[in-house]
PDB file of N, CA and C in Angstrom:
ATOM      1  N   UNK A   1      58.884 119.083  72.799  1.00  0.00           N
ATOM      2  CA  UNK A   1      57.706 119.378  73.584  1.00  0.00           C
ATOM      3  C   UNK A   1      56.495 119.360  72.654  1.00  0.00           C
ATOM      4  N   UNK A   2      55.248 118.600  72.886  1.00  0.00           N
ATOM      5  CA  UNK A   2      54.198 118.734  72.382  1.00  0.00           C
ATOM      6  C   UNK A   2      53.320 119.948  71.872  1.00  0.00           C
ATOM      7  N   UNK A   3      52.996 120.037  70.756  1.00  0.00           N
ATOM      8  CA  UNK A   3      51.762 121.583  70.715  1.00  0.00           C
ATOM      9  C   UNK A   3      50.788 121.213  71.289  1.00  0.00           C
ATOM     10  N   UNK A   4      50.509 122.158  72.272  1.00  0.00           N
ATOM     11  CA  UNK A   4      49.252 121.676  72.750  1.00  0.00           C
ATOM     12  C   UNK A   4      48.443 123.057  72.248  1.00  0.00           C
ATOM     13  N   UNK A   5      46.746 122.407  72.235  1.00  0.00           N
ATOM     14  CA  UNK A   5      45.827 123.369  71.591  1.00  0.00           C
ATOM     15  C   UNK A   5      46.058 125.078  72.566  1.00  0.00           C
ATOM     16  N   UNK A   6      45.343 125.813  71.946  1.00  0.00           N
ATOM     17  CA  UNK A   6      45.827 127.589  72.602  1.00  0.00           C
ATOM     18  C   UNK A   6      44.330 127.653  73.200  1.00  0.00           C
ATOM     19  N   UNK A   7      44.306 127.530  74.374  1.00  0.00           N
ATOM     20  CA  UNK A   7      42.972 128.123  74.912  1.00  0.00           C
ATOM     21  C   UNK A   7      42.229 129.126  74.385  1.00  0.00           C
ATOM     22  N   UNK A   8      40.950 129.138  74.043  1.00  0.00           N
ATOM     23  CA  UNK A   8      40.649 130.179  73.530  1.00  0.00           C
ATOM     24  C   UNK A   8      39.865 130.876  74.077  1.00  0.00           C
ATOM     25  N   UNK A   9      40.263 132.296  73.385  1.00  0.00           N
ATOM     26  CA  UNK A   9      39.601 133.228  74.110  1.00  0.00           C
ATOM     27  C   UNK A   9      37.883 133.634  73.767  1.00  0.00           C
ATOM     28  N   UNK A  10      36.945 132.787  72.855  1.00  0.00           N
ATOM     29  CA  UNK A  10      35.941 132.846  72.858  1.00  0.00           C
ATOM     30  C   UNK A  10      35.081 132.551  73.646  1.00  0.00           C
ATOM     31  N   UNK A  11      34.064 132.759  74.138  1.00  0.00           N
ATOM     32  CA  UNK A  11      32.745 132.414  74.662  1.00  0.00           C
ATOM     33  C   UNK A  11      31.980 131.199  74.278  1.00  0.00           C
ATOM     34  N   UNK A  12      32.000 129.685  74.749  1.00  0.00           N
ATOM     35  CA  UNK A  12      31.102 129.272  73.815  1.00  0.00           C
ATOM     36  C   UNK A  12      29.788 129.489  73.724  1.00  0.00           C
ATOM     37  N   UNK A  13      29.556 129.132  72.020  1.00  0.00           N
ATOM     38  CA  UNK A  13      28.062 129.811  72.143  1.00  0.00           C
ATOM     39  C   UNK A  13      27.026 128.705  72.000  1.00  0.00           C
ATOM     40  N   UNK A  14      25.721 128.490  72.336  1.00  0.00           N
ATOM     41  CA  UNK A  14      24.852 127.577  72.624  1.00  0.00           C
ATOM     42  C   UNK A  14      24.048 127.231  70.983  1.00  0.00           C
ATOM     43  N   UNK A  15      23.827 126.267  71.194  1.00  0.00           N
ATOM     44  CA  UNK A  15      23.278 126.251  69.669  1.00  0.00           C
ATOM     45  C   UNK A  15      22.491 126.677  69.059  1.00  0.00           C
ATOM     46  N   UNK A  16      21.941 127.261  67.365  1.00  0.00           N
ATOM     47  CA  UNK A  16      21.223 127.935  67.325  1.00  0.00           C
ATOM     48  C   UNK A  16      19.350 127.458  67.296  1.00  0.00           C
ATOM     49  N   UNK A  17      19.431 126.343  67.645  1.00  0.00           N
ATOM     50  CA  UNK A  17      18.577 125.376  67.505  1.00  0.00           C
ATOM     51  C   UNK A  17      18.377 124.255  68.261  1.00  0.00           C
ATOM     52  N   UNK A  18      17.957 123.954  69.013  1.00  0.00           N
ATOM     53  CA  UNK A  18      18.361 122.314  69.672  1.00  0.00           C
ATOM     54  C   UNK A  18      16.846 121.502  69.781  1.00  0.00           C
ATOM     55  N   UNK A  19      16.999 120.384  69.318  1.00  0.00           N
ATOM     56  CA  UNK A  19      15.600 118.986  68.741  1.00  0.00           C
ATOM     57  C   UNK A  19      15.707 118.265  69.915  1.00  0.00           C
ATOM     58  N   UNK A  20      14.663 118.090  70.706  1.00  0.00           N
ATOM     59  CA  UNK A  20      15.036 116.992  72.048  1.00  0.00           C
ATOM     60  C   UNK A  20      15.910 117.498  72.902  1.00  0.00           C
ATOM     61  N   UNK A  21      16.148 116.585  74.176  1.00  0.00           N
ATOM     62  CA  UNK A  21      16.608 115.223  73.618  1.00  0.00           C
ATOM     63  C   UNK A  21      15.295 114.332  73.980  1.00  0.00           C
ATOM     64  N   UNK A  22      15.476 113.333  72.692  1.00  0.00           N
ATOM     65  CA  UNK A  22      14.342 112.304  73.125  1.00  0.00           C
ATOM     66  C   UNK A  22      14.858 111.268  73.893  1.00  0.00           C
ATOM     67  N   UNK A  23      14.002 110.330  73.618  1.00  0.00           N
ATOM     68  CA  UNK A  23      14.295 108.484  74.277  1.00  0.00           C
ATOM     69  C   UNK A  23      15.591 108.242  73.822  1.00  0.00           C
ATOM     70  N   UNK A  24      16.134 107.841  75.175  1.00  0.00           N
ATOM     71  CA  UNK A  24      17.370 107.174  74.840  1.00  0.00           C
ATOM     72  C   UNK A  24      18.826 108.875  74.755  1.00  0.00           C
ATOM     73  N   UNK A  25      18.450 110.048  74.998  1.00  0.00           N
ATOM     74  CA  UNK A  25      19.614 110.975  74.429  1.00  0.00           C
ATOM     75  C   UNK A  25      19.512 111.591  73.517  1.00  0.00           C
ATOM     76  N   UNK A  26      18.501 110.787  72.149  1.00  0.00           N
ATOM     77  CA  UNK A  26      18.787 111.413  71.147  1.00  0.00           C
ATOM     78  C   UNK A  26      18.145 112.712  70.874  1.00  0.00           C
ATOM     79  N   UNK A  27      18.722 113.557  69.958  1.00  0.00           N
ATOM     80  CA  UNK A  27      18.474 115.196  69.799  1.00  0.00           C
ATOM     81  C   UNK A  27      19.346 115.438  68.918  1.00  0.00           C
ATOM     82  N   UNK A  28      19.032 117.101  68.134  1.00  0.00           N
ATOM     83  CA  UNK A  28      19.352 117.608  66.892  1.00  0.00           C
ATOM     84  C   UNK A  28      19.752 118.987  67.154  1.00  0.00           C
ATOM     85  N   UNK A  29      21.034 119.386  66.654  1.00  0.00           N
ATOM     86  CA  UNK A  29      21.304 120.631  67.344  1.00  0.00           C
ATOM     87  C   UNK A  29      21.669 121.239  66.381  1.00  0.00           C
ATOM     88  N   UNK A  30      21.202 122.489  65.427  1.00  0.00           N
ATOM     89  CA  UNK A  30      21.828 123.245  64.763  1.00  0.00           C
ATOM     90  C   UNK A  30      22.672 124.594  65.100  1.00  0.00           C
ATOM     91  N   UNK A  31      24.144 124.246  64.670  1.00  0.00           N
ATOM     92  CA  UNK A  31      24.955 125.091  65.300  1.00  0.00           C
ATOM     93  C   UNK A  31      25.240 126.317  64.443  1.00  0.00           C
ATOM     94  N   UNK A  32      25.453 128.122  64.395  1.00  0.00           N
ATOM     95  CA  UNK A  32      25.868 128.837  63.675  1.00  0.00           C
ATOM     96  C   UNK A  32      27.136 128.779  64.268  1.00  0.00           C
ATOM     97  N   UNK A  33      28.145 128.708  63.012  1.00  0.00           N
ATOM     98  CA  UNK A  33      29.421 128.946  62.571  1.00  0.00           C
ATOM     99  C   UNK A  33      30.253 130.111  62.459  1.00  0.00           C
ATOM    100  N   UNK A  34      31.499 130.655  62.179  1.00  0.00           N
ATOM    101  CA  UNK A  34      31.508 131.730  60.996  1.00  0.00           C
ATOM    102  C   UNK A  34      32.924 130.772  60.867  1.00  0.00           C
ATOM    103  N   UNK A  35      32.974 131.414  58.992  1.00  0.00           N
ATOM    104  CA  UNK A  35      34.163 130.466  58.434  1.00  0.00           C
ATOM    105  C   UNK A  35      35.116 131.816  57.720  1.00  0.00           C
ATOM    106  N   UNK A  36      36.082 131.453  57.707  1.00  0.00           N
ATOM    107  CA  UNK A  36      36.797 132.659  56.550  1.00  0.00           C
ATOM    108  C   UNK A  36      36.685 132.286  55.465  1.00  0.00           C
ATOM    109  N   UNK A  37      36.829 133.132  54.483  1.00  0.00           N
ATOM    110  CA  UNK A  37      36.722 132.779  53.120  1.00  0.00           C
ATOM    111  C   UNK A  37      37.589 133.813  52.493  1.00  0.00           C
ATOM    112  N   UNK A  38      38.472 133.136  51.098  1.00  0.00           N
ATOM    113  CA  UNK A  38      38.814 134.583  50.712  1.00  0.00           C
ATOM    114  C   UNK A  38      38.200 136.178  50.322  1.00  0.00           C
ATOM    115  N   UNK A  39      36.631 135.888  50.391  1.00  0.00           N
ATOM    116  CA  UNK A  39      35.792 137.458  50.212  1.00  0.00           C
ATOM    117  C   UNK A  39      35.360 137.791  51.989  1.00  0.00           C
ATOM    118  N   UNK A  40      36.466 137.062  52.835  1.00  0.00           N
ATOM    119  CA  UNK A  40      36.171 137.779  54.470  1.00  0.00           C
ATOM    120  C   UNK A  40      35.567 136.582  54.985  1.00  0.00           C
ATOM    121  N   UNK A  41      35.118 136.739  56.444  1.00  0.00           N
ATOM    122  CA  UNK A  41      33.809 136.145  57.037  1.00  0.00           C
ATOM    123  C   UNK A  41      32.737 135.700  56.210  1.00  0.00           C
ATOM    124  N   UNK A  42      32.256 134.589  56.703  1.00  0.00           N
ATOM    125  CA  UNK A  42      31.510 133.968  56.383  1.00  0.00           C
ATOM    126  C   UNK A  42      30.431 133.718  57.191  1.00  0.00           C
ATOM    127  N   UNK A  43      29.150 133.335  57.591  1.00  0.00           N
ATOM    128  CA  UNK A  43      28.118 132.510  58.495  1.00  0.00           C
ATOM    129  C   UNK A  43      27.273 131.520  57.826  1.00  0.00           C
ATOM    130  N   UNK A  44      27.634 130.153  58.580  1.00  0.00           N
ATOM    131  CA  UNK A  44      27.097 129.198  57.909  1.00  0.00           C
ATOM    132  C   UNK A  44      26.540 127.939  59.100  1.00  0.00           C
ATOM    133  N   UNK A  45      25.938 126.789  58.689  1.00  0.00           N
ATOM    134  CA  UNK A  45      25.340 126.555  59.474  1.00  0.00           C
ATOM    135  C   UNK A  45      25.720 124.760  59.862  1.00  0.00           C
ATOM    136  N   UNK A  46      25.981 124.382  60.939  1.00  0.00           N
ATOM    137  CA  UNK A  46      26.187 122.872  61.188  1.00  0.00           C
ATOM    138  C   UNK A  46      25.077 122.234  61.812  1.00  0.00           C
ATOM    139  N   UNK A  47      25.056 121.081  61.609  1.00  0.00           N
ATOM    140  CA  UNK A  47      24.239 120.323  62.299  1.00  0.00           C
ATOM    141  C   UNK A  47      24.601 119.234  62.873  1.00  0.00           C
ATOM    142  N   UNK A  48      24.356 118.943  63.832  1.00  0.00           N
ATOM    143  CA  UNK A  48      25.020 117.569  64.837  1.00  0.00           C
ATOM    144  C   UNK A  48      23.751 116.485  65.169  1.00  0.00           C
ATOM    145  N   UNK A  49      23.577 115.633  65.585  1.00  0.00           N
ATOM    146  CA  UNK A  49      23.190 114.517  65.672  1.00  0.00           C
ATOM    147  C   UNK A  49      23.482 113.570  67.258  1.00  0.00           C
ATOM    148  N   UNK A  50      22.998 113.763  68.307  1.00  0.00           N
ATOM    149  CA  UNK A  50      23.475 113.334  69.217  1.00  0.00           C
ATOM    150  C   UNK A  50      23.155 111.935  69.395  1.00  0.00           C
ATOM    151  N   UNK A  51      23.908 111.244  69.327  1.00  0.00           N
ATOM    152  CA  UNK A  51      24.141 109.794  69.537  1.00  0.00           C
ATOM    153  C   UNK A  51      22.675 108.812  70.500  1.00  0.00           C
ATOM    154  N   UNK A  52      22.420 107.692  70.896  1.00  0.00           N
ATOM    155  CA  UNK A  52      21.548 107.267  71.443  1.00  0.00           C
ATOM    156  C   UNK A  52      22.819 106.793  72.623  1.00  0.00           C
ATOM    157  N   UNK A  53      22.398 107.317  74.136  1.00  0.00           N
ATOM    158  CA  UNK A  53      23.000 106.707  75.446  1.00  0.00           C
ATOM    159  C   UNK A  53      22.649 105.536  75.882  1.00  0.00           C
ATOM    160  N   UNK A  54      23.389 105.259  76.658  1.00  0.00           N
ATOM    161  CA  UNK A  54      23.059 103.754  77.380  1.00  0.00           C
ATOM    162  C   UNK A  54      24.069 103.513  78.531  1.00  0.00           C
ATOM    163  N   UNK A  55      23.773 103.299  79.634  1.00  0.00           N
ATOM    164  CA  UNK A  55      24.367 102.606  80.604  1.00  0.00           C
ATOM    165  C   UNK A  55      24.950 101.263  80.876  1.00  0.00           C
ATOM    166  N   UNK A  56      26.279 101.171  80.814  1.00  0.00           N
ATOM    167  CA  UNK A  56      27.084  99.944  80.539  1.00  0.00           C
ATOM    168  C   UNK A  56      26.687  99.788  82.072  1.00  0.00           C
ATOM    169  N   UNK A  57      25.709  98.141  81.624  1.00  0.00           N
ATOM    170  CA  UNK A  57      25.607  96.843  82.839  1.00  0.00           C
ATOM    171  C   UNK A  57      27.199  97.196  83.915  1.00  0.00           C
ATOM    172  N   UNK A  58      28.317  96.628  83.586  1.00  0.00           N
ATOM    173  CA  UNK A  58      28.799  96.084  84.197  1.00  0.00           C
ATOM    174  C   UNK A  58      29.692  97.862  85.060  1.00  0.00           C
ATOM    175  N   UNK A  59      29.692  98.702  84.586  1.00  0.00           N
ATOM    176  CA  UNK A  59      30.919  99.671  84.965  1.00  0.00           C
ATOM    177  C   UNK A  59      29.287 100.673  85.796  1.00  0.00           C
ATOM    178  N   UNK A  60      28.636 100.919  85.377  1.00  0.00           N
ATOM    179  CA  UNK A  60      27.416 101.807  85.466  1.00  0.00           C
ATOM    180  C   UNK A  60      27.522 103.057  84.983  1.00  0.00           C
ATOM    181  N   UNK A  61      28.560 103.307  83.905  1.00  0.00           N
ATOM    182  CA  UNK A  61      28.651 104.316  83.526  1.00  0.00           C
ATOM    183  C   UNK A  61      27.986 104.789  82.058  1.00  0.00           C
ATOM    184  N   UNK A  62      27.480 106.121  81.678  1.00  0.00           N
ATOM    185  CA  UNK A  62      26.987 106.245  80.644  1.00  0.00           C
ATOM    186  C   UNK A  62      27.885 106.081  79.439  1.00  0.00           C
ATOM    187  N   UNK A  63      27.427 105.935  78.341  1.00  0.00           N
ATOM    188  CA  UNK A  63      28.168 105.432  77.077  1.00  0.00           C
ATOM    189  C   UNK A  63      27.035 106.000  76.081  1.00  0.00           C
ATOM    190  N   UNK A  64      27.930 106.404  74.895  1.00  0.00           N
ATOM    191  CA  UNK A  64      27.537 106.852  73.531  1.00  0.00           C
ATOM    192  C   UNK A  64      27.049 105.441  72.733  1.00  0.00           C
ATOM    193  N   UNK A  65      25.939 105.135  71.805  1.00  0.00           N
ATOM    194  CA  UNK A  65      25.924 103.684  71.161  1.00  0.00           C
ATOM    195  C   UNK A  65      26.278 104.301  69.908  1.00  0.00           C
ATOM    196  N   UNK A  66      26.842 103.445  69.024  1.00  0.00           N
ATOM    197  CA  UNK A  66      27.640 103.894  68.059  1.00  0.00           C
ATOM    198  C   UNK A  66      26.304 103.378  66.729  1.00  0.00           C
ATOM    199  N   UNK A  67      25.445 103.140  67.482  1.00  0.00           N
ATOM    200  CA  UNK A  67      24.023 103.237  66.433  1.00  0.00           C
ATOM    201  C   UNK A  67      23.010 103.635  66.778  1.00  0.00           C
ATOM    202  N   UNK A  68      21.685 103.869  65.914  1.00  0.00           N
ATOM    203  CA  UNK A  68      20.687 103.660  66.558  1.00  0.00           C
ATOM    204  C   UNK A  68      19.511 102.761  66.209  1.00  0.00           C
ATOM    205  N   UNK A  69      18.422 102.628  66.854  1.00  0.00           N
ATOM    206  CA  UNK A  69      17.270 101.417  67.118  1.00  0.00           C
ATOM    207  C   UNK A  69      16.572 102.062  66.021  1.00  0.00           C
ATOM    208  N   UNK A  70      15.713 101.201  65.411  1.00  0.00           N
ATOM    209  CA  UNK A  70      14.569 101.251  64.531  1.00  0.00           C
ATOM    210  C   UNK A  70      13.599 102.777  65.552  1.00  0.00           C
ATOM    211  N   UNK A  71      13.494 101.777  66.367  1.00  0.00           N
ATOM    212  CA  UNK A  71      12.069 102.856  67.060  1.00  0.00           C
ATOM    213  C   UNK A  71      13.046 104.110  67.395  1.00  0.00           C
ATOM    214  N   UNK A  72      14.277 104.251  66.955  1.00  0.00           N
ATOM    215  CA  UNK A  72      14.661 105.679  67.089  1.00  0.00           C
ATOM    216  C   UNK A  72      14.290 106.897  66.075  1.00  0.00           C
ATOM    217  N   UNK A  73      13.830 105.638  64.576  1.00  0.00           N
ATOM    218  CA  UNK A  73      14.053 106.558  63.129  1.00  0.00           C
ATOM    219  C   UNK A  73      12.644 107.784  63.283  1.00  0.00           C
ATOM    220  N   UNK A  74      11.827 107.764  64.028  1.00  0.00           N
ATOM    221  CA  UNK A  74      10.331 108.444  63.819  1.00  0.00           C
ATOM    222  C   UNK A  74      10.963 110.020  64.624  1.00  0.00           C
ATOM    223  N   UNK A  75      11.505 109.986  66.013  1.00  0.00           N
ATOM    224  CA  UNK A  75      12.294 110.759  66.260  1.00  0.00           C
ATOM    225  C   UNK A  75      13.466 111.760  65.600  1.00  0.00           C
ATOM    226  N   UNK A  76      14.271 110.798  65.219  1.00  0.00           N
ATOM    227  CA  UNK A  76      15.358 111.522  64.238  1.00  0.00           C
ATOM    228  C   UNK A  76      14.958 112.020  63.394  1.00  0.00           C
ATOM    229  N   UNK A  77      13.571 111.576  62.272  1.00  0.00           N
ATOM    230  CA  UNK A  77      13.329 112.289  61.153  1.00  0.00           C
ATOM    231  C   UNK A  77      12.756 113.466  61.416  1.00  0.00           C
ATOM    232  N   UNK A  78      11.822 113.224  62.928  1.00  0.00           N
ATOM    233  CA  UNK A  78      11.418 114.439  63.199  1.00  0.00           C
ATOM    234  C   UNK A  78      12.203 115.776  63.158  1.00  0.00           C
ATOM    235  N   UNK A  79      13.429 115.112  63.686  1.00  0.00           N
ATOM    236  CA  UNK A  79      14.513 116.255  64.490  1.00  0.00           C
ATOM    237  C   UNK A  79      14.952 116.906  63.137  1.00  0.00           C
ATOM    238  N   UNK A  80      15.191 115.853  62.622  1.00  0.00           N
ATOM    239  CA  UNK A  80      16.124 116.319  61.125  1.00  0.00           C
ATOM    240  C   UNK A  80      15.272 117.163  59.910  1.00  0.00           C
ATOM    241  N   UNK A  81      13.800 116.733  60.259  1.00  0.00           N
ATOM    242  CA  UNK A  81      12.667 117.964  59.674  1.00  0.00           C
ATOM    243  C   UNK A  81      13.091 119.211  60.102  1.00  0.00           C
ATOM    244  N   UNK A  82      12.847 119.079  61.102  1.00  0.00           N
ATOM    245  CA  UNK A  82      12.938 120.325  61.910  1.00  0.00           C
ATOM    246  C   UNK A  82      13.575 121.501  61.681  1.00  0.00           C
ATOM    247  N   UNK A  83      15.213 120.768  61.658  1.00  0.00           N
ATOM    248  CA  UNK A  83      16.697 121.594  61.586  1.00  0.00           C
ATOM    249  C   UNK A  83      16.669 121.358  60.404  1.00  0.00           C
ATOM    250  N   UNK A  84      15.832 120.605  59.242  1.00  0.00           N
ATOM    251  CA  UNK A  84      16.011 121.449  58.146  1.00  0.00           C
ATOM    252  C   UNK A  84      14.744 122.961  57.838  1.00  0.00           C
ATOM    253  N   UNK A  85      13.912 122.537  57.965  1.00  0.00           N
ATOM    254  CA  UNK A  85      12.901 123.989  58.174  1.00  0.00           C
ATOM    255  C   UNK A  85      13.319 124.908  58.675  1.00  0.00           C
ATOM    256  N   UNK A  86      14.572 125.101  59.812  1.00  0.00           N
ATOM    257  CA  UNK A  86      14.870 126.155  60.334  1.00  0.00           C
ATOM    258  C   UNK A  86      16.020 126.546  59.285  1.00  0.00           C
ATOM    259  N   UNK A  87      16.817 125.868  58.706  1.00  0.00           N
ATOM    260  CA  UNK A  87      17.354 126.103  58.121  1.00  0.00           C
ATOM    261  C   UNK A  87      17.229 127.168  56.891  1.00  0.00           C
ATOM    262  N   UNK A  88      16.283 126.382  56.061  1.00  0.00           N
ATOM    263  CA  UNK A  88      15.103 126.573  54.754  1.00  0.00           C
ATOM    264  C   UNK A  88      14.645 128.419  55.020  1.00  0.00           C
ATOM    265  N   UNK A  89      13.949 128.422  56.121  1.00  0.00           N
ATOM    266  CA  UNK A  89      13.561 129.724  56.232  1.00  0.00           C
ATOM    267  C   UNK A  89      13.764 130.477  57.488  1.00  0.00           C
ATOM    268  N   UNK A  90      14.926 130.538  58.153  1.00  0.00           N
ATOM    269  CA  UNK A  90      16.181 131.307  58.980  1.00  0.00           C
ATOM    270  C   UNK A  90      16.686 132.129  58.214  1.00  0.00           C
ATOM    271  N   UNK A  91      16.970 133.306  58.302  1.00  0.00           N
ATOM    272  CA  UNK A  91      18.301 133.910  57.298  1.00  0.00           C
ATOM    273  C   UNK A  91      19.609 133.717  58.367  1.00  0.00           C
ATOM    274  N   UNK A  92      20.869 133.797  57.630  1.00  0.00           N
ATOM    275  CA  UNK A  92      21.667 134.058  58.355  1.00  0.00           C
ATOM    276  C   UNK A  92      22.222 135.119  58.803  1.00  0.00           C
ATOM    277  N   UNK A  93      22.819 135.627  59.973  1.00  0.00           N
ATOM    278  CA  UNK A  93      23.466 136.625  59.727  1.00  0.00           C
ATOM    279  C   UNK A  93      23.942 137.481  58.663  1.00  0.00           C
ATOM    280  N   UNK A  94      23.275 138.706  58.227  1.00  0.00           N
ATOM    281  CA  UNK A  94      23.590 139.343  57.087  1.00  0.00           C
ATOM    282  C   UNK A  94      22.545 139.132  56.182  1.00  0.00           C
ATOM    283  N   UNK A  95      22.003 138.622  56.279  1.00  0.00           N
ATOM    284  CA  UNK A  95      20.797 138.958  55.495  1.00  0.00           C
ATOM    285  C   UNK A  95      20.411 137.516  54.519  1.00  0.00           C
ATOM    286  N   UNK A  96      21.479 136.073  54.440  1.00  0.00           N
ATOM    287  CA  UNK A  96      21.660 135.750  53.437  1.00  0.00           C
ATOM    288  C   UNK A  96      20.586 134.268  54.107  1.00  0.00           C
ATOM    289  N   UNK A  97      20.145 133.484  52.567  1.00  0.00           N
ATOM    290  CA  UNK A  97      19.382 131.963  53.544  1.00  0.00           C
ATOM    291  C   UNK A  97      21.116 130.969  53.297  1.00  0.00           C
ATOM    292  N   UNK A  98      20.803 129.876  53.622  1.00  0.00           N
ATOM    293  CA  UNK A  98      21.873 129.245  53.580  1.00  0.00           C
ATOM    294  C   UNK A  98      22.637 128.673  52.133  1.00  0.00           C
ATOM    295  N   UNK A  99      21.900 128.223  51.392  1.00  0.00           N
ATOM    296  CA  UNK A  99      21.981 127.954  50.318  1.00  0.00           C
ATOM    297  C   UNK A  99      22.430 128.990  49.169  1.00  0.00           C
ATOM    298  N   UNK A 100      21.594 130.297  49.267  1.00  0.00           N
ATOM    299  CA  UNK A 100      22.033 131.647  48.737  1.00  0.00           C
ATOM    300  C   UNK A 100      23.321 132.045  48.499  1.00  0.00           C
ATOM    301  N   UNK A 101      23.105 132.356  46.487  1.00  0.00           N
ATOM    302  CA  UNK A 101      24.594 133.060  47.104  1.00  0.00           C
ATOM    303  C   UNK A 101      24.810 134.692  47.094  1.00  0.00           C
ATOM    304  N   UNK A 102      26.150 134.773  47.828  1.00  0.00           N
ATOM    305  CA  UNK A 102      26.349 136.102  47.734  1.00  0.00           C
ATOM    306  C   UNK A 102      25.750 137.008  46.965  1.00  0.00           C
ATOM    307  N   UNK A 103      25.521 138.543  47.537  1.00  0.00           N
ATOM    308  CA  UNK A 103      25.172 139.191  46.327  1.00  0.00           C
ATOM    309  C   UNK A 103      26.165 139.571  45.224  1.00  0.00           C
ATOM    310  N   UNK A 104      27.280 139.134  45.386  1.00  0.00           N
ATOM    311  CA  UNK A 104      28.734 139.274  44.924  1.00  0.00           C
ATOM    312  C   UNK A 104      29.284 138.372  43.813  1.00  0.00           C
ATOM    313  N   UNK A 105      28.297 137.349  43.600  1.00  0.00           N
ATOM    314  CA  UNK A 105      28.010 136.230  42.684  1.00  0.00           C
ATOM    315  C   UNK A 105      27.474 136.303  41.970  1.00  0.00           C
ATOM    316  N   UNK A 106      27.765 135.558  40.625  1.00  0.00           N
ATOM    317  CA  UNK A 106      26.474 135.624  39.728  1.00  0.00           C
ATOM    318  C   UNK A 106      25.970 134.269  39.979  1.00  0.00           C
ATOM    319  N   UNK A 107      24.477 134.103  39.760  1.00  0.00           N
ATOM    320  CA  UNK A 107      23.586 133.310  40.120  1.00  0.00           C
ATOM    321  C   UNK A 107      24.083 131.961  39.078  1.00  0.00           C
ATOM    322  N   UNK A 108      24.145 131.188  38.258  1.00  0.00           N
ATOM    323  CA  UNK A 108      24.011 130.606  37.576  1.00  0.00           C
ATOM    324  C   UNK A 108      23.925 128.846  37.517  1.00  0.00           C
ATOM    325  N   UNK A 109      23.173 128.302  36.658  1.00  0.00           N
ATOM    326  CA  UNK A 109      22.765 127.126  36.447  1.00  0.00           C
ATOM    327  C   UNK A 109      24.441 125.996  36.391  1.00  0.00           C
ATOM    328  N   UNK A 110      24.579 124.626  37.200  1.00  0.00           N
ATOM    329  CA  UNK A 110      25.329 124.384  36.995  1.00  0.00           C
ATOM    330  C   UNK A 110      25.854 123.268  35.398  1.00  0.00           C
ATOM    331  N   UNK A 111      26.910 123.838  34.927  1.00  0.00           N
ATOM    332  CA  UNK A 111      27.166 122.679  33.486  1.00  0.00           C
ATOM    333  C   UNK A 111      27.162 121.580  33.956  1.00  0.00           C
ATOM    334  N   UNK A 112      26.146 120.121  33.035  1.00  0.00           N
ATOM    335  CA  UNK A 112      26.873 119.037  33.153  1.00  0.00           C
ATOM    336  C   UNK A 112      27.400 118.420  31.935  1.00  0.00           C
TER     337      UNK A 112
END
């Protein structure tokens, strides 16, 4: 018998951020996370990228394009400004920015 996934018992939650959607579908959604880690819980941050739509001629159904148009890039960079600025100066849950580390860390320069 197959595993099938365990329904879960969470709530989904809406994103913490959402860019658009512009022309064509496209939009920028920054999602909060939480991850385990071996020092516990974690909160960290994703970002998604929603595809450019289009209506297939022949079926009339909507479809994902597995690229996007030039005149899409002025949009996207916008979006991707954006959800990074929120990023940049958001804290996360707990007090921390994203990049930050723990207070549980020592800070230090990396060797190359």
């Amino acid at each position: 018998m197959p595993d099938h996934p365990k329904p879960s018992n969470r709530t989904p939650r809406p994103p913490e951020l959402k860019i658009g959607p512009f022309q064509g579908g496209i939009g920028v959604a920054v999602w909060l996370n939480e991850i385990q880690t071996a020092e516990g819980p974690k909160m960290v941050r994703s970002i998604t990228i929603a595809p450019r739509r289009y209506r297939d001629r022949e079926t009339g159904e909507w479809k994902d394009a597995g690229s996007f148009r030039a005149g899409d890039l002025n949009a996207l960079i916008l979006a991707l400004e954006k959800a990074r600025e929120h990023c940049l100066t958001k804290r996360l849950p707990g007090g921390q920015y994203e990049d930050e580390p723990p207070d549980n860390m020592e800070s230090r320069e990396p060797e190359f």
